[in-house]
C-alpha atoms as a PDB file:
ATOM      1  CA  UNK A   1     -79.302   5.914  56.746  1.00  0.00           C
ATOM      2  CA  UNK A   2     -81.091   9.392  57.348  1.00  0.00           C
ATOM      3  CA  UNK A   3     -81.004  10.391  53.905  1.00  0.00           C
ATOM      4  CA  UNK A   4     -82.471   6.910  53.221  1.00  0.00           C
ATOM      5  CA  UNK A   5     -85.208   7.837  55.922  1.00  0.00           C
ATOM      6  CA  UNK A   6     -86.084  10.998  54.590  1.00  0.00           C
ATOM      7  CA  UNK A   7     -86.539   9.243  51.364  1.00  0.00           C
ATOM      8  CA  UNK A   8     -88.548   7.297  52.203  1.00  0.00           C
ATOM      9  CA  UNK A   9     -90.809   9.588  54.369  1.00  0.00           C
ATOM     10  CA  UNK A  10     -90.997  12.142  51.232  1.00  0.00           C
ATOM     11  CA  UNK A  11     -92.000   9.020  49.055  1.00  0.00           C
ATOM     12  CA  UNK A  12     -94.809   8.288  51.725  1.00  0.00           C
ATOM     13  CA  UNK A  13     -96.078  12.063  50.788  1.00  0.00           C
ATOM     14  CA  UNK A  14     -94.296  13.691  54.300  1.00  0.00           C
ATOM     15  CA  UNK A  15     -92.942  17.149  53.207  1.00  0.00           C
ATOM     16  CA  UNK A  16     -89.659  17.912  54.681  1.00  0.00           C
ATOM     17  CA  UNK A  17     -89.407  21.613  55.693  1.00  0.00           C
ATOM     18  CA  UNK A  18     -85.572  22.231  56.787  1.00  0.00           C
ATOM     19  CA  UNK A  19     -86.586  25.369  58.921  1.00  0.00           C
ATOM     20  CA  UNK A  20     -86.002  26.667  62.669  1.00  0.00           C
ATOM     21  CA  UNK A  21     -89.535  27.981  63.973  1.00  0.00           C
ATOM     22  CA  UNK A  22     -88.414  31.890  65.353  1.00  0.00           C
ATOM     23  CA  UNK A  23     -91.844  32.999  66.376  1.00  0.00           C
ATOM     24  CA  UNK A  24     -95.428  31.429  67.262  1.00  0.00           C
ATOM     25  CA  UNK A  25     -99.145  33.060  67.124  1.00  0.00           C
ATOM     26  CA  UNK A  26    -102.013  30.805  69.018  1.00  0.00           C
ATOM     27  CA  UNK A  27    -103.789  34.182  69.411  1.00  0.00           C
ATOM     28  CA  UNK A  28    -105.897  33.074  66.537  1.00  0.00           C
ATOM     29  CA  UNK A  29    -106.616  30.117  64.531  1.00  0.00           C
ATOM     30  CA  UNK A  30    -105.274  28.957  62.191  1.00  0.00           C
ATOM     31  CA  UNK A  31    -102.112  28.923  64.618  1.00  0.00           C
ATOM     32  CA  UNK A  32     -98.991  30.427  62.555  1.00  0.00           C
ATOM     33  CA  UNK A  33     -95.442  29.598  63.370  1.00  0.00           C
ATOM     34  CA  UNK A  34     -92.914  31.608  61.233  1.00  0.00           C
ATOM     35  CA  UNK A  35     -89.106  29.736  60.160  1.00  0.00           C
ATOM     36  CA  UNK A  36     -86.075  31.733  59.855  1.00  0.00           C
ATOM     37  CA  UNK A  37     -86.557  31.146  56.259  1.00  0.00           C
ATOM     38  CA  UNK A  38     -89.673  33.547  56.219  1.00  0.00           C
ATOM     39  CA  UNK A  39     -92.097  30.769  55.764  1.00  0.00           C
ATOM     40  CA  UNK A  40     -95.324  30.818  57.691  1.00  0.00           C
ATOM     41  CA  UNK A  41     -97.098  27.464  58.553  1.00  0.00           C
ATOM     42  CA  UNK A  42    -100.514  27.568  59.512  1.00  0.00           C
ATOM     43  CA  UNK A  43    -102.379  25.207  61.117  1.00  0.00           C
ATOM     44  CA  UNK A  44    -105.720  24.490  63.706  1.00  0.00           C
ATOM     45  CA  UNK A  45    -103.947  22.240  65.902  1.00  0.00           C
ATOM     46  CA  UNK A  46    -100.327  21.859  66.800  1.00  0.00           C
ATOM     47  CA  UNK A  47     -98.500  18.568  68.398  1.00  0.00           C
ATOM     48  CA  UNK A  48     -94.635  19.002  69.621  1.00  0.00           C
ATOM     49  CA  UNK A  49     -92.974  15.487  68.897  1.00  0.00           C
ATOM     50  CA  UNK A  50     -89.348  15.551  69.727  1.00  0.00           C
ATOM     51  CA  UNK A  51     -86.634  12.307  70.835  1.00  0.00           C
ATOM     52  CA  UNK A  52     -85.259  15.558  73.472  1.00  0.00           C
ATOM     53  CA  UNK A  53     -88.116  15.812  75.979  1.00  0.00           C
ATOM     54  CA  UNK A  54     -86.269  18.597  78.031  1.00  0.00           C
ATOM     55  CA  UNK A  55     -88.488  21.534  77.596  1.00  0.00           C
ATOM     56  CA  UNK A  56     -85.992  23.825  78.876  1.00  0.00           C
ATOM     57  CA  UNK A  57     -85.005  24.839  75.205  1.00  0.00           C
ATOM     58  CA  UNK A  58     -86.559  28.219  74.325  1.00  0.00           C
ATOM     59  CA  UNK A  59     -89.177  27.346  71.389  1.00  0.00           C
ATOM     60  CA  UNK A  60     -90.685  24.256  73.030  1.00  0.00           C
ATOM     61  CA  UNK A  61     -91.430  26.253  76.007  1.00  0.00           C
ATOM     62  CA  UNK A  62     -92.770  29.355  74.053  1.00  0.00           C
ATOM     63  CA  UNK A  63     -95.058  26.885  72.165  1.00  0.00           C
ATOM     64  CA  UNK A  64     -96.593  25.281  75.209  1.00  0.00           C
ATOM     65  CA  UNK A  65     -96.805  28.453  77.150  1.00  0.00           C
ATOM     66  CA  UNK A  66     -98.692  30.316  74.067  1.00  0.00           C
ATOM     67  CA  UNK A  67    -101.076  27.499  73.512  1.00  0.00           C
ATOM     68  CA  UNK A  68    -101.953  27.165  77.375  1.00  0.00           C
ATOM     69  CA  UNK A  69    -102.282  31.710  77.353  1.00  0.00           C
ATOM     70  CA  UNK A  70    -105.070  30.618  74.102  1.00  0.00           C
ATOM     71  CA  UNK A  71    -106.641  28.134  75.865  1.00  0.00           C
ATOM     72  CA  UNK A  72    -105.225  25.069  73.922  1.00  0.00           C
ATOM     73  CA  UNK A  73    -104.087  21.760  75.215  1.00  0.00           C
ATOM     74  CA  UNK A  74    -100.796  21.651  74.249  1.00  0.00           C
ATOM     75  CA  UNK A  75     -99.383  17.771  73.971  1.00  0.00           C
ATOM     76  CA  UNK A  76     -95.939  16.840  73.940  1.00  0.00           C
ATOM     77  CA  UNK A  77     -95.182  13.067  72.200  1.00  0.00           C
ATOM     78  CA  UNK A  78     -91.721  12.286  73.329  1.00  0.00           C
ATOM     79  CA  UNK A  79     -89.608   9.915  75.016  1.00  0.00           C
ATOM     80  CA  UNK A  80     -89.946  10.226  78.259  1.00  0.00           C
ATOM     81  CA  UNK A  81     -87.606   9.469  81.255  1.00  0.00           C
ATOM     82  CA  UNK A  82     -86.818  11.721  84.242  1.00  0.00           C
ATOM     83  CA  UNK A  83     -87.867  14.710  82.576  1.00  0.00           C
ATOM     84  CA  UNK A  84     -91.834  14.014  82.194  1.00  0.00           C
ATOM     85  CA  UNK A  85     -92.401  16.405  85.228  1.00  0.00           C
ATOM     86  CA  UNK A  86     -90.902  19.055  84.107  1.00  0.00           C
ATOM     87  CA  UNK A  87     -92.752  18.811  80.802  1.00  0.00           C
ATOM     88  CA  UNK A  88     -96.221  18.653  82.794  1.00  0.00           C
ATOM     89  CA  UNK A  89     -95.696  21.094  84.781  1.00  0.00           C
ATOM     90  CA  UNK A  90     -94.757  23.398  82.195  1.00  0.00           C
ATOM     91  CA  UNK A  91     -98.806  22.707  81.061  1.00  0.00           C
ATOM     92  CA  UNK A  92     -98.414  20.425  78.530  1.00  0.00           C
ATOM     93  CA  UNK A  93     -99.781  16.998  78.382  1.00  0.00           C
ATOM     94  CA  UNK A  94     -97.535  13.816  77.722  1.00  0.00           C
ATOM     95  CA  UNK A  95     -98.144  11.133  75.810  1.00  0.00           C
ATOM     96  CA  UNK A  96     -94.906   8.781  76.125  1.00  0.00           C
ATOM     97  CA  UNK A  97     -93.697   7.242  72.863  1.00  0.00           C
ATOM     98  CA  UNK A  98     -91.008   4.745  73.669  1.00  0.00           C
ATOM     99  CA  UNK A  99     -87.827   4.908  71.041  1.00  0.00           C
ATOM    100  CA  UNK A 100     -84.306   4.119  71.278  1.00  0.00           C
ATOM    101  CA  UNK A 101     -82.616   7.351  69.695  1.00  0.00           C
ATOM    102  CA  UNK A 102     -79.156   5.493  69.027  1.00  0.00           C
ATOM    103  CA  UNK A 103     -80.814   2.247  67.176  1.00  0.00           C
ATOM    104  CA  UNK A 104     -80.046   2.527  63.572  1.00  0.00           C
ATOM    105  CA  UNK A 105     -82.434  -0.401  62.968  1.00  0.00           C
ATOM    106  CA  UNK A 106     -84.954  -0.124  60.559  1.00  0.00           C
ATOM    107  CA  UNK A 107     -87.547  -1.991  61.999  1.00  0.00           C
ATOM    108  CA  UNK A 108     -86.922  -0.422  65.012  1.00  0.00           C
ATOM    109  CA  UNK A 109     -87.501   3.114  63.338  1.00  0.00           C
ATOM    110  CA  UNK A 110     -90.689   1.800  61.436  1.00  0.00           C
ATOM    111  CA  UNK A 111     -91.557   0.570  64.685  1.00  0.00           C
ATOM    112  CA  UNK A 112     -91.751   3.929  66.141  1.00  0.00           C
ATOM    113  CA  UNK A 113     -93.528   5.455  62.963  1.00  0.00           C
ATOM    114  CA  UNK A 114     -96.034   3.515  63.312  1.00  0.00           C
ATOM    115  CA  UNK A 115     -96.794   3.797  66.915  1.00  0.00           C
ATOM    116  CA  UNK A 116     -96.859   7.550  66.776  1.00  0.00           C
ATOM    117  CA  UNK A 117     -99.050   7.236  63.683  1.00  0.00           C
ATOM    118  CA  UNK A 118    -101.611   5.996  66.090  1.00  0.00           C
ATOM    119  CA  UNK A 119    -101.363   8.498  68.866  1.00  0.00           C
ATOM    120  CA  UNK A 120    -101.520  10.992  65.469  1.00  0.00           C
ATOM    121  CA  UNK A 121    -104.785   9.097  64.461  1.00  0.00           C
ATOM    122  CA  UNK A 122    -106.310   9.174  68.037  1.00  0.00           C
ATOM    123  CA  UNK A 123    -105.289  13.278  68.679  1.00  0.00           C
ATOM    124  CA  UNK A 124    -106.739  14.114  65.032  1.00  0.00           C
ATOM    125  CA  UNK A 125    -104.303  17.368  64.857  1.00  0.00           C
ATOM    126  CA  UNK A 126    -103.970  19.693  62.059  1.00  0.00           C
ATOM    127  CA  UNK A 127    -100.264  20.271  62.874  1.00  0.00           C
ATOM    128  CA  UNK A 128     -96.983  18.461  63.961  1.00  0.00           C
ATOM    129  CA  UNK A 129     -93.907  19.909  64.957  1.00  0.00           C
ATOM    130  CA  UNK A 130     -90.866  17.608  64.855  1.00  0.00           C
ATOM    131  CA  UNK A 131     -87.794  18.584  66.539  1.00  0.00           C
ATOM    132  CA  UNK A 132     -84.221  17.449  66.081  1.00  0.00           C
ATOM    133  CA  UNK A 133     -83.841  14.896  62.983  1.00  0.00           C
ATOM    134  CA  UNK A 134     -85.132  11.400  63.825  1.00  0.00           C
ATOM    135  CA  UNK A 135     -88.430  13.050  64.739  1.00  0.00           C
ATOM    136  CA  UNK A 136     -88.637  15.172  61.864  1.00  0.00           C
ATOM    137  CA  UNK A 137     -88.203  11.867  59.576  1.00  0.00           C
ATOM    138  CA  UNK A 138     -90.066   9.018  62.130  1.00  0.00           C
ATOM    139  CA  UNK A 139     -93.026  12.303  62.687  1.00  0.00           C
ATOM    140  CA  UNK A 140     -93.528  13.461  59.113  1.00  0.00           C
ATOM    141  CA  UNK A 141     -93.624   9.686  58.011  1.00  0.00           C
ATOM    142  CA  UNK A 142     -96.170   8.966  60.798  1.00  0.00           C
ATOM    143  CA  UNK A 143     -98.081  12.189  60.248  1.00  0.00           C
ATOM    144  CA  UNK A 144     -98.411  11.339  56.580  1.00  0.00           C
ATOM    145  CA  UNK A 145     -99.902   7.737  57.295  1.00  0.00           C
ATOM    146  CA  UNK A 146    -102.305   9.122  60.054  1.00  0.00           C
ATOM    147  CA  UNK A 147    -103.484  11.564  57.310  1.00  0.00           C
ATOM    148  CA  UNK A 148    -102.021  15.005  58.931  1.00  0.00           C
ATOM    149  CA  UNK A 149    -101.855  17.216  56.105  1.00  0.00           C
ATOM    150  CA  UNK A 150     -98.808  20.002  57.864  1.00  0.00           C
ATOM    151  CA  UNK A 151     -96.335  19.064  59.430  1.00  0.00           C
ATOM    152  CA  UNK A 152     -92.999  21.326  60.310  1.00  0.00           C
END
């Protein structure tokens, strides 16, 4: 089903970087975040979409905290529960995007797609970050229809 996803999101245009982000510059824009691979990304604006809204893991938090020390707004689209506090009050906004993680249901997927498209359309980033699987496939296909030319 994934690899039928990713398909799909690669036929939509999405380009599918299999990389783990090890370092983040906000000093300056264009932002660069650098994968293990040695790639650099660059972009103006960066969005952190992820189906794990705990920000306790190590990049998420170095991400928000380096945007907020450059003056950026730093917005988190996840799935929200119990853990939406902890995400705001690590200085990121939240916008909530409802999404049942353990659905294998394809409507239920394109569902998702296309309401992040929409928060995608209404930020206008240059940049999103998808963590964890689903959200790499469900935010490159949605970053691709809202026109988002980078996405990691």
């Amino acid at each position: 089903m994934m690899v039928k996803m990713q398909e799909h999101a690669e036929k939509m245009g999405a380009k599918v970087a299999n990389d783990h982000i090890i370092d983040v510059e906000f000093e300056t824009r264009p932002f660069r975040a650098v994968g293990d691979s040695g790639t650099v990304y660059t972009a103006d604006a960066v969005i952190l979409a992820t189906s794990t809204p705990d920000l306790t893991f190590p990049s998420a938090a170095t991400m928000v905290q380096a945007a907020l020390e450059c003056g950026f707004e730093p917005v988190v689209v996840a799935r929200v529960r119990k853990h939406r506090a902890v995400i705001e009050a690590s200085g990121a906004r939240v916008i909530p995007l409802e999404a049942e993680r353990r659905s294998l249901n394809p409507l239920g997927v394109l569902a998702s797609v296309h309401r992040l498209a929409s928060i995608l359309r209404r930020e206008k980033p240059a940049l999103v970050h998808c963590i964890a699987l689903r959200s790499i496939l469900v935010g490159g296909a949605a970053a691709r229809i809202a026109g988002i030319g980078k996405s990691i």
